[in-house]
Protein backbone atom coordinates (compact mmCIF):
# COMPACT_ATOMS: atom_id res chain seq x y z
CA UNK A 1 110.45 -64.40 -6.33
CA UNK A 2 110.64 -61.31 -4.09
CA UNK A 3 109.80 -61.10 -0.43
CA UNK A 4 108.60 -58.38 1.15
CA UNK A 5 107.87 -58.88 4.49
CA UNK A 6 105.81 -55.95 5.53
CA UNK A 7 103.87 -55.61 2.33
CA UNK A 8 103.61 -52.57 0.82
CA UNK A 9 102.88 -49.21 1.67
CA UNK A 10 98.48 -49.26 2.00
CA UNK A 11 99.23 -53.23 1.05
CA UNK A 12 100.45 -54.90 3.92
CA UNK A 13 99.02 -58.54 3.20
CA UNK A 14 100.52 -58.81 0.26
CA UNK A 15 104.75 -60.08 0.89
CA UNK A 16 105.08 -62.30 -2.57
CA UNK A 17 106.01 -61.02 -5.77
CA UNK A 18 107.25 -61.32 -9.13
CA UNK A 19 109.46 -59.00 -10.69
CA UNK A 20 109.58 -59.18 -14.73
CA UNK A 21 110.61 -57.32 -17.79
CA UNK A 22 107.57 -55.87 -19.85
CA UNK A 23 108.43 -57.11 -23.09
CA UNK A 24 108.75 -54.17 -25.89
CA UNK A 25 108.42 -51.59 -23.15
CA UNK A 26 111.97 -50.87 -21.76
CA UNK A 27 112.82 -50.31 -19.01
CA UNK A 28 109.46 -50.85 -17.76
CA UNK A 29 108.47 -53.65 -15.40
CA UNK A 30 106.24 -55.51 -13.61
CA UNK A 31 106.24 -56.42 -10.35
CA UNK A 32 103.29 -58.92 -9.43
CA UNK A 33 101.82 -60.45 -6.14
CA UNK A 34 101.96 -64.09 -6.37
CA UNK A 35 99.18 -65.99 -3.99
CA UNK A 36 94.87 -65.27 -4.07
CA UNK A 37 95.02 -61.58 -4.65
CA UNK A 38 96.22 -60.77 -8.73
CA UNK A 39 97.52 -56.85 -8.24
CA UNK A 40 100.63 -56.00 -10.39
CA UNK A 41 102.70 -52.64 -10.56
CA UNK A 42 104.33 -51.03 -13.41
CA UNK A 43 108.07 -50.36 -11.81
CA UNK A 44 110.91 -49.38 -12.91
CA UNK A 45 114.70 -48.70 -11.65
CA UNK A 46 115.02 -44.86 -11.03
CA UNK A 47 118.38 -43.92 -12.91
CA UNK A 48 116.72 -45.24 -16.11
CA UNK A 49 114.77 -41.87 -15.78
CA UNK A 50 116.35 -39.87 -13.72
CA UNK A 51 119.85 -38.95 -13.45
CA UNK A 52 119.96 -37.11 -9.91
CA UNK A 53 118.02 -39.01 -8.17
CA UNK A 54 119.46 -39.66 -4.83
CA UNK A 55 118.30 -42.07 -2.32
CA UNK A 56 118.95 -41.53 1.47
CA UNK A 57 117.99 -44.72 3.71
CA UNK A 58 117.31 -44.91 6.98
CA UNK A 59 119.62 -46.95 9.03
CA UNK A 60 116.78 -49.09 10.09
CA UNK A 61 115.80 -50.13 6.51
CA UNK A 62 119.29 -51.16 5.44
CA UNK A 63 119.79 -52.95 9.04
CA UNK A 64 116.35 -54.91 8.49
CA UNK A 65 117.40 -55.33 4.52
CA UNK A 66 121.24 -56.49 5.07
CA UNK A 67 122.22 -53.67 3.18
CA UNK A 68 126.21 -52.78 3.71
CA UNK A 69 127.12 -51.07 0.36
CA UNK A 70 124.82 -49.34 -2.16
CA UNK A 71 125.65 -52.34 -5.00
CA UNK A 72 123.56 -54.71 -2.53
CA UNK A 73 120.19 -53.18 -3.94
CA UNK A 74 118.03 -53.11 -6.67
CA UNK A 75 115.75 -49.91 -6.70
CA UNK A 76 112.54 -49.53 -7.90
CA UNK A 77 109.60 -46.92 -8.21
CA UNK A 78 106.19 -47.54 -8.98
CA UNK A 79 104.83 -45.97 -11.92
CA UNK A 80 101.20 -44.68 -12.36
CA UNK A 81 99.27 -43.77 -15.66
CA UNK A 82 96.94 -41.47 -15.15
CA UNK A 83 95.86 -40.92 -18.05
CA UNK A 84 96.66 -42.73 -21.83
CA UNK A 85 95.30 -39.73 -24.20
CA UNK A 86 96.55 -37.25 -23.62
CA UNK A 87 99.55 -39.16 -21.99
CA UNK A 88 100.12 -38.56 -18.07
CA UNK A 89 102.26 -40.88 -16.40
CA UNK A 90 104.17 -39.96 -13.07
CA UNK A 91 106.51 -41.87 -10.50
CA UNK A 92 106.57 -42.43 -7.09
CA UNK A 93 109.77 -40.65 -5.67
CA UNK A 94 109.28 -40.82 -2.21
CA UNK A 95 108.36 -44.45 -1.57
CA UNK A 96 110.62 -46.49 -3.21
CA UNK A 97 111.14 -50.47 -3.04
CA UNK A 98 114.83 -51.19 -2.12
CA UNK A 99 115.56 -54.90 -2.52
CA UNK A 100 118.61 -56.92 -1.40
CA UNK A 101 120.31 -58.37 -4.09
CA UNK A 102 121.31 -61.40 -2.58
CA UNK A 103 118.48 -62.23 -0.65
CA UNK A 104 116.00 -61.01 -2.50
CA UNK A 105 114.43 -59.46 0.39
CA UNK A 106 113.01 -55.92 0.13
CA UNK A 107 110.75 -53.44 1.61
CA UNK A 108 109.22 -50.10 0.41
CA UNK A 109 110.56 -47.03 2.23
CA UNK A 110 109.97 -43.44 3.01
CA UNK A 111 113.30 -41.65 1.76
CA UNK A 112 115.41 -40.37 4.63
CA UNK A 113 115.67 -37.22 1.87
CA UNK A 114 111.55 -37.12 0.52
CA UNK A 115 111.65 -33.98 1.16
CA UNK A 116 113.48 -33.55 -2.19
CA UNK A 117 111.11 -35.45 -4.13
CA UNK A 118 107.44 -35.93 -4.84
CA UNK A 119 105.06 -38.99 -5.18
CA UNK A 120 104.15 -37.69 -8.46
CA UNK A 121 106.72 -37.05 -10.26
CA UNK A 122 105.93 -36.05 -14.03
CA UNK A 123 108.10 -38.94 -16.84
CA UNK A 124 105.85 -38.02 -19.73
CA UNK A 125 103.11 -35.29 -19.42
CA UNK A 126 101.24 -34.17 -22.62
CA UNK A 127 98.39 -33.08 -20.84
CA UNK A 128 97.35 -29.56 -21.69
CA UNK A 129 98.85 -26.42 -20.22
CA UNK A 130 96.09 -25.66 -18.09
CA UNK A 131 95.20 -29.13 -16.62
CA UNK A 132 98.76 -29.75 -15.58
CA UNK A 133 98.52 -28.24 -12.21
CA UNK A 134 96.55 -31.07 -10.91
């Protein structure tokens, strides 16, 4: 089980979840709020799509995680479909979930360095040329 605290971004009541492999759909997974409210995430860990993705915390996220050396974390980035034909699926850059390894503790943050990165960001688009700018 995975704590978070503060909720999520837009989510604040919800601090319990469940983070599990989605079988057959690597390296997709799902992270799920445990308790009354049923709301699961498609997640995954960023350098499984994305080699130069760099994360910047702020020194008040890794202070209120534990956080002393980047191995402490896991990583993770909430996926959204859009659309399933034609295909649109994007990630969300910006407001990552850093969890402590150890405690098992985490929190989603606004990168010290969004400005580098979107909350859209394209892994599969086979949307027409045209429609693409939306």
């Amino acid at each position: 089980m995975i704590e978070l605290p503060f909720g999520l971004i837009g989510l604040a009541h919800l601090k319990h979840f469940e983070l599990t492999p989605v079988q057959g759909v690597f390296p997709l997974m799902r992270l799920a709020s445990i308790g009354q409210e049923q709301i699961q995430f498609l997640v995954l860990e960023p350098h499984e799509a994305l080699k130069n993705y760099e994360i910047e915390l702020r020194d008040e996220d890794t202070d209120s995680l534990g956080i002393s050396a980047p191995d402490d974390c896991l990583v993770i980035n909430i996926v959204t479909i859009h659309s399933e034909s034609p295909q649109y699926v994007t990630l969300n850059l910006i407001g990552p979930i850093v969890i402590n390894r150890h405690t098992l503790v985490g929190k989603q943050v606004i990168l010290e360095n969004s400005e580098r990165y979107t909350t859209n960001h394209a892994l599969v688009d086979d949307r027409p040329s045209a429609s693409r700018s939306s």
